[in-house]
Protein backbone atom coordinates (compact mmCIF):
# COMPACT_ATOMS: atom_id res chain seq x y z
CA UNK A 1 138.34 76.24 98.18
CA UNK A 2 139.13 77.47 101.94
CA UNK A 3 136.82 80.65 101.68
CA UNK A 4 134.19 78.55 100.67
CA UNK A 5 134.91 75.78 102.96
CA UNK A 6 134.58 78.73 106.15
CA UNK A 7 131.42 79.97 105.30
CA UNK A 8 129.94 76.21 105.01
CA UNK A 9 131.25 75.14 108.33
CA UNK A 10 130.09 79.03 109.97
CA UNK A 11 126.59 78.77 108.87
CA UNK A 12 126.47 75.14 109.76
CA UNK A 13 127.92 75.88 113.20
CA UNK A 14 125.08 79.09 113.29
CA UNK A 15 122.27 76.71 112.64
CA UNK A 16 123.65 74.07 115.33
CA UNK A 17 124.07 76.84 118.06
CA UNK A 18 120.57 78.31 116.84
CA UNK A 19 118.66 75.49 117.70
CA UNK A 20 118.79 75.28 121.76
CA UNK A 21 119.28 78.92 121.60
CA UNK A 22 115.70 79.58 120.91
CA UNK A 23 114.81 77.55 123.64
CA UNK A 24 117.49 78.80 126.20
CA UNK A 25 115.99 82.81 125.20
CA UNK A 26 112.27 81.54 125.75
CA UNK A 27 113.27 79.59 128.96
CA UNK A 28 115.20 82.97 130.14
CA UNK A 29 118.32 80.59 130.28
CA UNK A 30 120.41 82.87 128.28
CA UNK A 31 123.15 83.17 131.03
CA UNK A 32 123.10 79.10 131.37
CA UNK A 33 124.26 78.88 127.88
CA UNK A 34 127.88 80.82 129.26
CA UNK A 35 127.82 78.24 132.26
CA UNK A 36 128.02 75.68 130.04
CA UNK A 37 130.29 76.71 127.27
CA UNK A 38 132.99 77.52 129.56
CA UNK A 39 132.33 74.66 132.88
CA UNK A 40 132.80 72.17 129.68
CA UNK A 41 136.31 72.87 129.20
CA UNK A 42 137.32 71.00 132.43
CA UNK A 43 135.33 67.75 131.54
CA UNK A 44 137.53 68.53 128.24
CA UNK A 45 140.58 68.50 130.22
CA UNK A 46 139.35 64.92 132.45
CA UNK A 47 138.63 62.84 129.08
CA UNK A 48 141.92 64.36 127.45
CA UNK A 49 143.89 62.83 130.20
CA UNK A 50 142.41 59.59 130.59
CA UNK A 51 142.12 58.84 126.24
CA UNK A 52 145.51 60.96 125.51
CA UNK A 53 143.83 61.86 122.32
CA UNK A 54 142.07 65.12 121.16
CA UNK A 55 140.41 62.88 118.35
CA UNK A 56 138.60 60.68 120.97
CA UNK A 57 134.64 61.21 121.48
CA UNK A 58 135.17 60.85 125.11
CA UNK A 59 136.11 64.79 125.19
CA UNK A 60 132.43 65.44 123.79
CA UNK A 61 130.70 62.89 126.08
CA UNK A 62 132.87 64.12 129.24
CA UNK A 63 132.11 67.87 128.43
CA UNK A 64 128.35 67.00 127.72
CA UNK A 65 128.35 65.33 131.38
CA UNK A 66 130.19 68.00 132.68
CA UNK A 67 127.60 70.73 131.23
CA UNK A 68 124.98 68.57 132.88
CA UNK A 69 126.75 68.30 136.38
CA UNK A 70 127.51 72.03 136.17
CA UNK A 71 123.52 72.43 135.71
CA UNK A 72 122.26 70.24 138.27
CA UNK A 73 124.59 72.14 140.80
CA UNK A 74 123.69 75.47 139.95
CA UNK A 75 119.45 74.07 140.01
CA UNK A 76 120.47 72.78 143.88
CA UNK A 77 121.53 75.87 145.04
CA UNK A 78 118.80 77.75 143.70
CA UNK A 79 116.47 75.03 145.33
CA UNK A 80 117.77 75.95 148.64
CA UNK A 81 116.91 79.64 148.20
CA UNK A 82 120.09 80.93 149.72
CA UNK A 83 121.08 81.89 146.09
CA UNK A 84 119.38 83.97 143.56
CA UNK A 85 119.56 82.06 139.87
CA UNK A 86 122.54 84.57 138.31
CA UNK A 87 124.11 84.02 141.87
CA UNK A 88 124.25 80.46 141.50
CA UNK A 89 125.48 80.72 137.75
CA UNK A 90 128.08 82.63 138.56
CA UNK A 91 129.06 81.14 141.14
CA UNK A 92 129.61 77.34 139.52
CA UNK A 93 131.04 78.15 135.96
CA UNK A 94 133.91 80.39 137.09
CA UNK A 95 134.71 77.29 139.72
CA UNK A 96 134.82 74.72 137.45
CA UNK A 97 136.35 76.76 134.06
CA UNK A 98 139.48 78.00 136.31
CA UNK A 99 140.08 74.50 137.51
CA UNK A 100 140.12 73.64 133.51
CA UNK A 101 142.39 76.93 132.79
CA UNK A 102 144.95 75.76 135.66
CA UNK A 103 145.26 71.67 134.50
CA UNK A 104 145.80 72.75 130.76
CA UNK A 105 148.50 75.39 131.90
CA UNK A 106 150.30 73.11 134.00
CA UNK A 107 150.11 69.67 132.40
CA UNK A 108 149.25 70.37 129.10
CA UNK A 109 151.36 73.74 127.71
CA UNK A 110 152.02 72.08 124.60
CA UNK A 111 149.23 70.54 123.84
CA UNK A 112 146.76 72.35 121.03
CA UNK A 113 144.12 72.56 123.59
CA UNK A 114 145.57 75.52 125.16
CA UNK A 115 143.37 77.93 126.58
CA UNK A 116 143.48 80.88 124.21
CA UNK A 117 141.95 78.12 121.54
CA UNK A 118 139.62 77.25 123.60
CA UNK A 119 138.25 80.79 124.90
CA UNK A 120 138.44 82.64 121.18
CA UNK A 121 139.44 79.58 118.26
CA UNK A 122 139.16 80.72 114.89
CA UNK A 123 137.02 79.55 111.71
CA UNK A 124 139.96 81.00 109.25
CA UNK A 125 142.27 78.00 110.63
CA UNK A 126 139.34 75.15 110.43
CA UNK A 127 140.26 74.11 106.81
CA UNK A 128 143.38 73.00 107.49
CA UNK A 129 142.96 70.23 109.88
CA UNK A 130 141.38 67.46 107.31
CA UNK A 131 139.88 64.09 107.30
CA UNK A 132 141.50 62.00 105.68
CA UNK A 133 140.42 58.25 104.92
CA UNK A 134 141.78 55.58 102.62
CA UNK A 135 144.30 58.22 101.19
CA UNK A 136 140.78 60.57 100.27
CA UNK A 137 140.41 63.89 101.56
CA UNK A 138 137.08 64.49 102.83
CA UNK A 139 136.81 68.03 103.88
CA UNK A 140 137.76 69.71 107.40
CA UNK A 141 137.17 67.70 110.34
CA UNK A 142 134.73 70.82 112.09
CA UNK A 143 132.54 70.50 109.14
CA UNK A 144 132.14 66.77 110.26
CA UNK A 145 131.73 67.62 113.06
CA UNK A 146 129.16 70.35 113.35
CA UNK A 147 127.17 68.71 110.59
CA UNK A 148 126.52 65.62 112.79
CA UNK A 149 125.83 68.14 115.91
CA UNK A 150 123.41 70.02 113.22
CA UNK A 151 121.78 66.98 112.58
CA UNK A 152 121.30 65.46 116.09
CA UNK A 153 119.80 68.50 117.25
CA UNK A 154 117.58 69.21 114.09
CA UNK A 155 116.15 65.58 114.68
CA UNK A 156 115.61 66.30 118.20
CA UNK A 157 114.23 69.41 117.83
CA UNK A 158 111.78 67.59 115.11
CA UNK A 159 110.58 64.52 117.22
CA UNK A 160 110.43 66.21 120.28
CA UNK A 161 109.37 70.00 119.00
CA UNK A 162 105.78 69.30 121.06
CA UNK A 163 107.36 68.47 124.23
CA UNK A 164 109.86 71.45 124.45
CA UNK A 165 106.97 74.09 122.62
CA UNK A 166 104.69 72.89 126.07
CA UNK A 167 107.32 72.15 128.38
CA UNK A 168 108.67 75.85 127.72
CA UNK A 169 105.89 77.20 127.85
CA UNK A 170 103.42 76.01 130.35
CA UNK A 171 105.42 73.15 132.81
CA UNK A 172 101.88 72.56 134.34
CA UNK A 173 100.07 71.47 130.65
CA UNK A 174 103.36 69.32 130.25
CA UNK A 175 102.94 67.21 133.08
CA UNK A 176 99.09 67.30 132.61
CA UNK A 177 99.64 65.43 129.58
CA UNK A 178 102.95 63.28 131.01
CA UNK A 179 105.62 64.31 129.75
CA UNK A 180 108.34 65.00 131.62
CA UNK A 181 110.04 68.92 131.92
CA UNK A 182 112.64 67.85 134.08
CA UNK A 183 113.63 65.90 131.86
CA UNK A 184 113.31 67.38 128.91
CA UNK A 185 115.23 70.01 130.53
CA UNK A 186 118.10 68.06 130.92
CA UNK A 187 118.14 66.83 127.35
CA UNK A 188 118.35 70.12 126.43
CA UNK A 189 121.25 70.89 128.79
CA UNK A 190 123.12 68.22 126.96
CA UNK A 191 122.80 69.13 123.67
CA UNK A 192 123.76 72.84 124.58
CA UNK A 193 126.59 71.33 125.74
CA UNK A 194 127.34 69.51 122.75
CA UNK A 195 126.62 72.20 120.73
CA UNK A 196 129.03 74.13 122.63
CA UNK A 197 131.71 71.72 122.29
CA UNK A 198 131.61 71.00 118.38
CA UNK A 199 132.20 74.77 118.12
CA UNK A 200 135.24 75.28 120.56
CA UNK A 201 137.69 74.43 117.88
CA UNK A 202 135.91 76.91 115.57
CA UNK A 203 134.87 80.03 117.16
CA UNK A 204 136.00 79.34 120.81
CA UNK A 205 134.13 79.26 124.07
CA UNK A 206 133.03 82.84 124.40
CA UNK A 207 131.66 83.36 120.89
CA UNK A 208 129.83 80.45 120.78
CA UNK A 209 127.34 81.88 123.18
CA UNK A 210 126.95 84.78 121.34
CA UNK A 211 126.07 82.56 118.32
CA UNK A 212 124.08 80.54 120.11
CA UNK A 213 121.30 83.41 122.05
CA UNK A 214 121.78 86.46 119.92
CA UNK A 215 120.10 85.28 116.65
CA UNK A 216 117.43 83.59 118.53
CA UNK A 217 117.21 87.17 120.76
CA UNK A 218 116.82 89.09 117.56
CA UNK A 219 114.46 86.76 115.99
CA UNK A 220 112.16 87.01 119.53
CA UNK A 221 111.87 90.76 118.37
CA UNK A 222 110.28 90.21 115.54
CA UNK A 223 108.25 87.28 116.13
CA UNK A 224 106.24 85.62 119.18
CA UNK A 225 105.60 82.52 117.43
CA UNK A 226 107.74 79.32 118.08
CA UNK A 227 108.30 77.91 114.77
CA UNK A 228 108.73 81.55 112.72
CA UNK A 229 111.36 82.25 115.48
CA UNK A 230 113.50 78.92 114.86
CA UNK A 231 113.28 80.21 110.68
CA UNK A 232 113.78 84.12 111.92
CA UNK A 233 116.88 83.05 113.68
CA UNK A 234 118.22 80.92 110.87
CA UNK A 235 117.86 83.43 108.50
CA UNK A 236 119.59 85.95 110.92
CA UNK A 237 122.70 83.51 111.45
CA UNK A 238 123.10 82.90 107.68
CA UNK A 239 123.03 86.88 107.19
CA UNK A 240 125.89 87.27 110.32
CA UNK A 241 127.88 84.70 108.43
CA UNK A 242 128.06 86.18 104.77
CA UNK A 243 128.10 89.95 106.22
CA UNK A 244 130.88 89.01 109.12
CA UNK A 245 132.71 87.03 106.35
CA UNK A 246 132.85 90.26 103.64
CA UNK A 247 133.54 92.38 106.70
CA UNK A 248 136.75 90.15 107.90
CA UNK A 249 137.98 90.21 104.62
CA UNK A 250 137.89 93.93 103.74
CA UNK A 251 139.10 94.71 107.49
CA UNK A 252 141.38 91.70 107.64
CA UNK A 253 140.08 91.01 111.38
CA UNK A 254 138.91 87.71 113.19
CA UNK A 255 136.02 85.76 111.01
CA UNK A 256 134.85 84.31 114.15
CA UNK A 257 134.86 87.86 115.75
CA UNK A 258 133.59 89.64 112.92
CA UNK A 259 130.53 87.36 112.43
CA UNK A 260 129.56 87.43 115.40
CA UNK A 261 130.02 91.37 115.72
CA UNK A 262 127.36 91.53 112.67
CA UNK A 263 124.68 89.16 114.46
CA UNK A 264 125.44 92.02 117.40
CA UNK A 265 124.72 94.46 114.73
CA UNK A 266 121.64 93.10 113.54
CA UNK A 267 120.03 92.50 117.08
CA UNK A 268 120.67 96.32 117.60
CA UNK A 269 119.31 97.03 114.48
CA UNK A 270 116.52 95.14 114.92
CA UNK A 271 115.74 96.56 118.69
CA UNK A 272 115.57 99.95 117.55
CA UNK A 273 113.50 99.29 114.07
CA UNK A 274 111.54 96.70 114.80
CA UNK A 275 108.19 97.23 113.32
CA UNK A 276 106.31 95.03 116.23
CA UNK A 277 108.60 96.16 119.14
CA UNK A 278 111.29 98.16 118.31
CA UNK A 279 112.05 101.28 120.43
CA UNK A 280 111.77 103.76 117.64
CA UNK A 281 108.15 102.35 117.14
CA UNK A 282 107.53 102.90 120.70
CA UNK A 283 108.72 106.32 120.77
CA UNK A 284 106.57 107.64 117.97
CA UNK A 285 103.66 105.84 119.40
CA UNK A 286 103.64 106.88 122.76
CA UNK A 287 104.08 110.50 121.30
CA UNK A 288 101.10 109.72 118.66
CA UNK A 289 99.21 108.74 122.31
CA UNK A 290 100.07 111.65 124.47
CA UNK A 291 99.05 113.78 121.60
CA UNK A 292 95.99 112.02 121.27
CA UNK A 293 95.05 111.74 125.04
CA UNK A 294 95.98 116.10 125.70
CA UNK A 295 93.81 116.87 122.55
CA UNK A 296 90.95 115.04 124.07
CA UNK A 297 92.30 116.79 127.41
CA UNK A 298 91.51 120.08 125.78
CA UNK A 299 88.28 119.38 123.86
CA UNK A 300 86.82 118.55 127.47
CA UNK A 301 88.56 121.57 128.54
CA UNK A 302 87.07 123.50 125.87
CA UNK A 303 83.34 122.16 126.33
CA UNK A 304 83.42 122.44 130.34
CA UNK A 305 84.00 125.91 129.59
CA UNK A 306 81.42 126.42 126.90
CA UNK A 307 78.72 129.10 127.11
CA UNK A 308 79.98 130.08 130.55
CA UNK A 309 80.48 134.32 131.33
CA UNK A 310 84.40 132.99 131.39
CA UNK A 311 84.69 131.09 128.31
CA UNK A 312 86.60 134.05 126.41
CA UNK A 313 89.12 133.90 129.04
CA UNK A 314 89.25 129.98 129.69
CA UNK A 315 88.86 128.67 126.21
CA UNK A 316 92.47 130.24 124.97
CA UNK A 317 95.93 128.56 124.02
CA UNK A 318 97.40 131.22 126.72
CA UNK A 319 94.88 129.79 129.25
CA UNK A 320 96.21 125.92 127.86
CA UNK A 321 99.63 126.96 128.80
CA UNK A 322 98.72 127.66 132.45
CA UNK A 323 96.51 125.15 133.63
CA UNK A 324 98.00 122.36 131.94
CA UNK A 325 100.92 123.40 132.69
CA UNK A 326 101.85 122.82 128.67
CA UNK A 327 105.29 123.92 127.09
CA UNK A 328 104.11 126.80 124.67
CA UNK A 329 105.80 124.65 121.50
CA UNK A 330 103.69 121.36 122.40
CA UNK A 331 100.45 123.53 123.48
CA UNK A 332 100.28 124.95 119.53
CA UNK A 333 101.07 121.55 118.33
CA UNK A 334 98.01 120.33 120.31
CA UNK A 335 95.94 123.12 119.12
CA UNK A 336 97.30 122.75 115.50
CA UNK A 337 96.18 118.68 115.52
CA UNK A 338 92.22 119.35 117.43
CA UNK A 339 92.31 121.73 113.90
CA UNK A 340 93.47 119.36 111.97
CA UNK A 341 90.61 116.32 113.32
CA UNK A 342 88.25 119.31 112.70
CA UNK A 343 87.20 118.95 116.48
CA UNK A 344 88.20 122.79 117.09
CA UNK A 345 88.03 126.31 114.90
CA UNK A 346 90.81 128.45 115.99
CA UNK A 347 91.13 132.48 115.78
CA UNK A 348 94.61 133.51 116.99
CA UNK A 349 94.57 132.78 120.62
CA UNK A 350 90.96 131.93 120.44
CA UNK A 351 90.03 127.80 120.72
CA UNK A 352 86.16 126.97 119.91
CA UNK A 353 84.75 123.47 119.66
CA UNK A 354 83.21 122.00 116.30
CA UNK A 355 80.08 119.97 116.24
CA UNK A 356 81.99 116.68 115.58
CA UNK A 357 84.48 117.80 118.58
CA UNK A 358 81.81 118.53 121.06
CA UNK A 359 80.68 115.04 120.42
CA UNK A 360 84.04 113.70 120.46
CA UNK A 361 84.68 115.18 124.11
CA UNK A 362 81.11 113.78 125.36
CA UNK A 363 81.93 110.66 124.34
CA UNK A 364 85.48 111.00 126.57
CA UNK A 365 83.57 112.35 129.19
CA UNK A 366 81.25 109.03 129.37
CA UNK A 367 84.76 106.81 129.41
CA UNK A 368 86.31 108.52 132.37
């Protein structure tokens, strides 16, 4: 069943391009991820012409290197400071990608690795290229193939989970203990560039970094911990598939684009209503402390003034207005919540202090 078939091979591909993600977000390596993707299409281009074949794993190991070389030039001219990181990046990528856009116009025009498939692919087409062996048919070749990138980099994600949790996150406890973060680093590089490869066919150059960083990105939202952030983005790129899938269908647009328009969806969801960090939250609760920190404002306002010949005239809502230099609307609501704490008893215009919120604005007094 080809619908079925799609959705297999897009959440397998999710989970493979989930799993350096996480680590390329937490490294702030997000950007490296697009260096990669797209600097791998000449070392695509190199292996095609020397094994002739697109079936050959030379393409994979020749983009992998390539991915590698493209990092280790980028990390050089950072190292001589004459470069700022997204300088460098941006520099390298666009170098070596146009060199892999001009040989595959010129020398290879009708050859399927043309550079449209390479920049957007598409999912819908994957079940029709099969594997076939001994006159069986054993499914599409991308779900082959991203289920043995899935596996390589769940396995080294699981034996070396300790060594990129420290490395990532404290460099100096890694070599402390001796591992290396260089090259861990590097390992990492090359199975981003893997990753990146499997899923050129599939979803093309371009939305395979989106797959790769924004579940992990919306995941980081909701979760500071390593291991809930691997599961968080999982479930996020499983949710992008199904949802993109229904929404392709009923719109009868790009799988590939529509899926990975949802996981956009989601991470914009999630930045606005997350319940940790999102930017809703933060609005209400640096309203909920502004109208904390102006009602304590006002009960010292309202004791300095207490029992002095001007307290009539000072200890007023009008009197709020002027010297705090209050918007009528948000003095009254500060006024309305000191009433509703039971720090203050008001009387029209008239503000006078409680017991409890005399007590409450000597006990600000001693904190400032």
């Amino acid at each position: 069943m080809p619908e079925l078939e799609i959705i297999v091979i897009a959440i397998i591909l999710v989970q493979a391009c989930i799993l350096p993600g996480v680590f390329l977000v937490l490294r702030g390596m997000s950007l490296m991820s697009d260096a990669i993707s797209h600097a791998s299409l000449l070392g695509i281009v190199i292996a095609f012409f020397y094994a002739r074949s697109l079936d050959s794993p030379l393409l994979i190991i020749s983009a992998g290197l390539t991915g590698l070389v493209t990092v280790m030039i980028t990390e050089w001219l950072i190292s001589t400071k004459r470069l700022k990181e997204d300088a460098a990046i941006g520099l390298v990528f666009p170098l070596f990608f146009s060199i892999g856009v001009i040989l595959i116009s010129k020398y290879m025009g009708s050859i399927h690795i043309d550079s449209d498939c390479v920049l957007f692919g598409e999912i819908a087409f994957t079940p029709f290229e099969r594997l076939n062996m001994f006159s069986y048919d054993l499914g599409p070749v991308a779900l082959w193939i991203m289920s043995f990138i899935l596996i390589v980099n769940s396995s080294l994600t699981f034996i070396f989970y300790k060594e990129l949790k420290i490395s990532t996150f404290d460099k100096s406890l890694a070599h402390a203990l001796g591992f290396s973060p260089i090259l861990i680093h590097y390992g990492l590089m090359i199975m981003t560039s893997i990753t990146a490869v499997g899923a050129f066919e599939s979803v093309g150059s371009i939305l395979v970094v989106a797959l790769m960083i924004t579940p992990p990105a919306t995941a980081f939202l909701l979760t500071k911990r390593l291991s809930r952030m691997i599961i968080v983005s999982s479930i996020v790129g499983i949710l992008s598939v199904l949802i993109g899938y229904l929404g392709a269908f009923a719109l009868d647009v790009s799988i590939s684009g529509a899926i990975v328009s949802c996981s956009g969806l989601l991470f914009l969801i999630t930045l606005f209503f997350s319940p940790k960090s999102g930017l809703i939250i933060k609005v209400i609760k640096f309203n909920e402390n502004k109208l904390t920190f102006s009602t304590r404002m006002l009960l010292v306002q309202l004791l300095d003034h207490e029992g002095k010949s001007n307290e009539i005239l000072e200890n007023t809502i009008s009197n709020m207005i002027t010297h705090m230099n209050w918007p009528e609307k948000f003095a009254k609501k500060v006024a309305k919540f000191a009433v509703q704490k039971n720090y203050i008893l008001r009387s029209g215009n008239d503000l006078k202090l409680t017991n409890f919120g005399r007590e409450v604005a000597k006990h600000t007094l001693q904190w400032t």
